[in-house]
PDB file of N, CA and C in Angstrom:
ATOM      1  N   UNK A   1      31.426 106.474 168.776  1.00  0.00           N
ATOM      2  CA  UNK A   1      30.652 105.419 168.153  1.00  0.00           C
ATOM      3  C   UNK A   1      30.793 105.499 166.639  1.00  0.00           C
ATOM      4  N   UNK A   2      30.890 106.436 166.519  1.00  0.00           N
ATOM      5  CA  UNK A   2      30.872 106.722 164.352  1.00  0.00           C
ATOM      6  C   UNK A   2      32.125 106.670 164.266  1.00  0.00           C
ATOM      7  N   UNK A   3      33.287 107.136 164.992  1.00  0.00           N
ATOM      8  CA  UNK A   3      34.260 106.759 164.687  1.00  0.00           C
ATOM      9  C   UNK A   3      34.718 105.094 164.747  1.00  0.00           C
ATOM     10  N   UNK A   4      34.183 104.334 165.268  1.00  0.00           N
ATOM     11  CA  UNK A   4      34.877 103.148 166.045  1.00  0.00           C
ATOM     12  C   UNK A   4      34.095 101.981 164.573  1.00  0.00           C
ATOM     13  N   UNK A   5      32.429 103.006 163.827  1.00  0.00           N
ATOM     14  CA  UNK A   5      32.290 102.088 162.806  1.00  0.00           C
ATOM     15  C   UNK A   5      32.964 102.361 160.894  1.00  0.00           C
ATOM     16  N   UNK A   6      33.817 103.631 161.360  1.00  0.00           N
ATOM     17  CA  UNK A   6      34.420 103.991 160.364  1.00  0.00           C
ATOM     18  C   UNK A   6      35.896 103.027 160.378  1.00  0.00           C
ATOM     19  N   UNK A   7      36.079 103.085 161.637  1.00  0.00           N
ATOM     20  CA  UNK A   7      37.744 102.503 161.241  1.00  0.00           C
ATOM     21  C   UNK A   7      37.268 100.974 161.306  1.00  0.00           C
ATOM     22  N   UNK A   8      36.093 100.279 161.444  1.00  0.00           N
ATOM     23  CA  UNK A   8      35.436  98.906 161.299  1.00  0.00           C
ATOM     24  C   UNK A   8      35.435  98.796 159.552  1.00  0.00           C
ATOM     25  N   UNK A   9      35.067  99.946 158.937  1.00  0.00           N
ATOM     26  CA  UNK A   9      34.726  99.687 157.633  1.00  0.00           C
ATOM     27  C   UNK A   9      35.901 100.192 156.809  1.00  0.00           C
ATOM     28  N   UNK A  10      36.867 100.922 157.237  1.00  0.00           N
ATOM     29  CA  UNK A  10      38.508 101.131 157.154  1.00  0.00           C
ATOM     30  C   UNK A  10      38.937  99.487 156.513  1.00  0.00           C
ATOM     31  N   UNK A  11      38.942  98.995 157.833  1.00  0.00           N
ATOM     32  CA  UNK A  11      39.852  97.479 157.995  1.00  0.00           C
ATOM     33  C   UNK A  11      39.171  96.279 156.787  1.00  0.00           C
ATOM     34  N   UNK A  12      38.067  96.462 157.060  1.00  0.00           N
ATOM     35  CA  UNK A  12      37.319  95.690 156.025  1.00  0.00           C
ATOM     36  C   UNK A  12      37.666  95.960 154.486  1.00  0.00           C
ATOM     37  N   UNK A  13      38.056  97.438 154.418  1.00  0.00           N
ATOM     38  CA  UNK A  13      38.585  97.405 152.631  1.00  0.00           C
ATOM     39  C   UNK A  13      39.445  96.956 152.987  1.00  0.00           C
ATOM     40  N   UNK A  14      40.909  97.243 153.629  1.00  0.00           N
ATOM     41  CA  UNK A  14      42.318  96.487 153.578  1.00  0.00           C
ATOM     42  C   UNK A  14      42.288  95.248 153.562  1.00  0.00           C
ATOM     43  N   UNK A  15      41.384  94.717 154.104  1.00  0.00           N
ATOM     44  CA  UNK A  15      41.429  93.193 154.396  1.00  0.00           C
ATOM     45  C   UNK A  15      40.927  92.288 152.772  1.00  0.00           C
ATOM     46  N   UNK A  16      40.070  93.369 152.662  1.00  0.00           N
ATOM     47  CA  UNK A  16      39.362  92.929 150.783  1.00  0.00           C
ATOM     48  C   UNK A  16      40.902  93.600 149.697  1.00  0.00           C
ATOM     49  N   UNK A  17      41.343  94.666 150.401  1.00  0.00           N
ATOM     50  CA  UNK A  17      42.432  95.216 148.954  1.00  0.00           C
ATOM     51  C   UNK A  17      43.737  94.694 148.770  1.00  0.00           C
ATOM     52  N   UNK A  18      43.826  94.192 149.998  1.00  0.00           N
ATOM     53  CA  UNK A  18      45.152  93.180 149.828  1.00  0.00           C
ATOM     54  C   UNK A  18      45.132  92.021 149.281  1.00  0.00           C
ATOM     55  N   UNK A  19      44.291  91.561 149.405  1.00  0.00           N
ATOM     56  CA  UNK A  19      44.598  90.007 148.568  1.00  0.00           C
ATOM     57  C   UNK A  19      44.102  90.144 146.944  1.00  0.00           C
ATOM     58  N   UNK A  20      43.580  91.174 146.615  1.00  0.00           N
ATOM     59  CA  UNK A  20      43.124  91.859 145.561  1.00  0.00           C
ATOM     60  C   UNK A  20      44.140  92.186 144.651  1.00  0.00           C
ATOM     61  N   UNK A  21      44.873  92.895 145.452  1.00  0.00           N
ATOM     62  CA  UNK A  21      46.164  93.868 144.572  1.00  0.00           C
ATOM     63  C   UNK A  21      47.232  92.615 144.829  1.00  0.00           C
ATOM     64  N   UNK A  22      47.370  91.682 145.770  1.00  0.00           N
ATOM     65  CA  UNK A  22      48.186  90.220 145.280  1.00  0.00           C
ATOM     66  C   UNK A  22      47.961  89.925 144.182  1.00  0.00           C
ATOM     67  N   UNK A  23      46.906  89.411 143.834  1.00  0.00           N
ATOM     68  CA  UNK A  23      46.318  88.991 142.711  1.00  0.00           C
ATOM     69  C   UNK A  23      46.418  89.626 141.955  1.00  0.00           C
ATOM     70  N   UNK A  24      46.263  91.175 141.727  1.00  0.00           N
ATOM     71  CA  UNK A  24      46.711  91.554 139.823  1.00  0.00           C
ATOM     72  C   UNK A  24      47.800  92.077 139.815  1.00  0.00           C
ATOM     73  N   UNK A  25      49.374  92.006 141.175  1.00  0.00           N
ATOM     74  CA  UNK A  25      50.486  92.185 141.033  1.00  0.00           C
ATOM     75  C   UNK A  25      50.729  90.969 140.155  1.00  0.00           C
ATOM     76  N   UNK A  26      50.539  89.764 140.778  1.00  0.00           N
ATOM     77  CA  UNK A  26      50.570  88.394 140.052  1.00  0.00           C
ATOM     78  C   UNK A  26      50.218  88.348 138.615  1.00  0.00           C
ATOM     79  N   UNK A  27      49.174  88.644 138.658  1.00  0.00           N
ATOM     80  CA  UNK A  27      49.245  88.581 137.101  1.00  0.00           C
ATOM     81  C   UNK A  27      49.694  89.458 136.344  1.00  0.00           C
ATOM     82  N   UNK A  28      50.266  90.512 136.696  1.00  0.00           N
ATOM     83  CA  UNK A  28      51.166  91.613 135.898  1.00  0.00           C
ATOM     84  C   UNK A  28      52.574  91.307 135.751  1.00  0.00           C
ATOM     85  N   UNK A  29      52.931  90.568 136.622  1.00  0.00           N
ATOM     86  CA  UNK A  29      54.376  89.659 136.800  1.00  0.00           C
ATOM     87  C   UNK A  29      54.407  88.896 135.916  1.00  0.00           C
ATOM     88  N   UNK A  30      52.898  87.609 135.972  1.00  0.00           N
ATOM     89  CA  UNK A  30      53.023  86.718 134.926  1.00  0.00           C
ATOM     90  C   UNK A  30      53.393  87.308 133.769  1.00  0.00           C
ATOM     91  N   UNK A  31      52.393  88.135 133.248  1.00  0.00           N
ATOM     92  CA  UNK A  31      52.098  88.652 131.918  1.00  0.00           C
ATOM     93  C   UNK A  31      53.749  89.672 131.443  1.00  0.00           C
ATOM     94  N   UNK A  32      54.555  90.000 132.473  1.00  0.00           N
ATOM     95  CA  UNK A  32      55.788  90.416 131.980  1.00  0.00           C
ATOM     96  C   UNK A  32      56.655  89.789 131.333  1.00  0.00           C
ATOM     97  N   UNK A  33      57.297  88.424 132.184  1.00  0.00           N
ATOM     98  CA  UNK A  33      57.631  86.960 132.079  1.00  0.00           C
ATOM     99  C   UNK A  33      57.028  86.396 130.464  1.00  0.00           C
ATOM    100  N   UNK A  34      56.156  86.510 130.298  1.00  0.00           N
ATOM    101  CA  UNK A  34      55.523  85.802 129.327  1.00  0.00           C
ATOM    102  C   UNK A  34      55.755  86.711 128.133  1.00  0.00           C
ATOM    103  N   UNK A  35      56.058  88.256 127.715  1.00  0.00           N
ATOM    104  CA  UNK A  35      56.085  89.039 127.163  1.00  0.00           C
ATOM    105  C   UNK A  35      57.639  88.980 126.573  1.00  0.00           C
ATOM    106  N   UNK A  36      58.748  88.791 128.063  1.00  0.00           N
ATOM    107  CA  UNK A  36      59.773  88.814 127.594  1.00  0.00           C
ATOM    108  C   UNK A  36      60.779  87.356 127.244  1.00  0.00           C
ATOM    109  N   UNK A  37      59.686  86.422 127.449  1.00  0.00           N
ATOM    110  CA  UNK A  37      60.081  85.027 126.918  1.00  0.00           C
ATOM    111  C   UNK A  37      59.929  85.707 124.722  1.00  0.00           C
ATOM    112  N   UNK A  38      58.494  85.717 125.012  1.00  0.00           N
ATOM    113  CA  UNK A  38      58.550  86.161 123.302  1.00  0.00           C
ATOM    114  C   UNK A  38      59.300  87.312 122.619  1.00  0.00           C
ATOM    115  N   UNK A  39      59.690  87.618 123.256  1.00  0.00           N
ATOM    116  CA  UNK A  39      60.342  88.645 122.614  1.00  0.00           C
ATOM    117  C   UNK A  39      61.950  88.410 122.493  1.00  0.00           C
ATOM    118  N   UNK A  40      62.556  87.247 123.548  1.00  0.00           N
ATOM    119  CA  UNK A  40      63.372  86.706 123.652  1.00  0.00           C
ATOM    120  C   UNK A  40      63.675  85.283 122.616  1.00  0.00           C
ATOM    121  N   UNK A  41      62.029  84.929 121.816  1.00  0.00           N
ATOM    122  CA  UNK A  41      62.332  84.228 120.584  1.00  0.00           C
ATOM    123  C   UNK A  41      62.081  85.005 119.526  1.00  0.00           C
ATOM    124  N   UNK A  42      61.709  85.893 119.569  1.00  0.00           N
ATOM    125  CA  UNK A  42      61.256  86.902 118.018  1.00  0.00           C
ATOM    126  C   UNK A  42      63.374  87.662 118.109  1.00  0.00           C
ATOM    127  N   UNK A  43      63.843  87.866 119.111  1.00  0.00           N
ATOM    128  CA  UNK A  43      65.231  88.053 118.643  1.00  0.00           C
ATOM    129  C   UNK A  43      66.255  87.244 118.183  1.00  0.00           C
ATOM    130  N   UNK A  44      65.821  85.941 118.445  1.00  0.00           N
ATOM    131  CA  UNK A  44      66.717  84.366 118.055  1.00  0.00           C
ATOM    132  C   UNK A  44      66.290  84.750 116.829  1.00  0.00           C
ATOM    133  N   UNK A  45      64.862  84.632 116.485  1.00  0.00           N
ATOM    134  CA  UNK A  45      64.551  84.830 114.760  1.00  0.00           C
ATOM    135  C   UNK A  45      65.529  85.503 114.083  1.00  0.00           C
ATOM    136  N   UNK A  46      65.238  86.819 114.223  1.00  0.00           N
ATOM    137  CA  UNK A  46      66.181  87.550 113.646  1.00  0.00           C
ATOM    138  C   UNK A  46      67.507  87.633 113.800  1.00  0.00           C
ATOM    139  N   UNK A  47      67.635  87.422 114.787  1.00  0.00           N
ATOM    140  CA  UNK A  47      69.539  86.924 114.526  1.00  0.00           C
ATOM    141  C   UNK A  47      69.606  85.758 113.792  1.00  0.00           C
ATOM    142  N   UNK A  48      68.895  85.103 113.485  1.00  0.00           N
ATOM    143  CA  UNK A  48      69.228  83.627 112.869  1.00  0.00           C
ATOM    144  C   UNK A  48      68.993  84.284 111.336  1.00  0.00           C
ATOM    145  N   UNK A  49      67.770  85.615 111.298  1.00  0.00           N
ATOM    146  CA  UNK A  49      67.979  86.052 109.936  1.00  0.00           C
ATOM    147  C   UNK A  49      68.694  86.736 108.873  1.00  0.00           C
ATOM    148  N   UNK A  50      69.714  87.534 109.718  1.00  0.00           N
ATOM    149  CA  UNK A  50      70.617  88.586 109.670  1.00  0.00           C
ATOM    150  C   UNK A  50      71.875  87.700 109.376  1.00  0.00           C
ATOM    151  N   UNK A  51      72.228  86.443 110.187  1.00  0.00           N
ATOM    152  CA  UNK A  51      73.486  85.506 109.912  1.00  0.00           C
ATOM    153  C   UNK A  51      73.228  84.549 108.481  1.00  0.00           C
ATOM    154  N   UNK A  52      71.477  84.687 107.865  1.00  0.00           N
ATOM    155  CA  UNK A  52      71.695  83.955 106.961  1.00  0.00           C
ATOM    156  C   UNK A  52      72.175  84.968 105.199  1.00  0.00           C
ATOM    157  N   UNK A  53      71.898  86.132 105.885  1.00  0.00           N
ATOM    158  CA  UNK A  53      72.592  86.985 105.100  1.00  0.00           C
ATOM    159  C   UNK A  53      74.464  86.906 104.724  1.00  0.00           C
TER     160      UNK A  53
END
């Protein structure tokens, strides 16, 4: 009986930690993407600054 309400309350975190840890994989993805867009115009800058040399 204590076992059967442990693995009841087992399933219930997985069921809450998965769509959880979707969600801030997602936004750690976004936030990469978005990091290496800018950083991908802060190097246009400077190459555009280095050629006006």
């Amino acid at each position: 009986m204590y076992a059967a309400s442990m693995l009841g309350i087992f399933s219930l975190l997985i069921t809450i930690a998965v769509p959880v840890l979707l969600v801030f994989i997602s936004i750690w993805i976004y936030q990469i993407k978005k990091n290496s867009e800018t950083q991908v115009e802060q190097n246009k800058e400077i190459i555009q600054l280095l050629k006006k040399d």
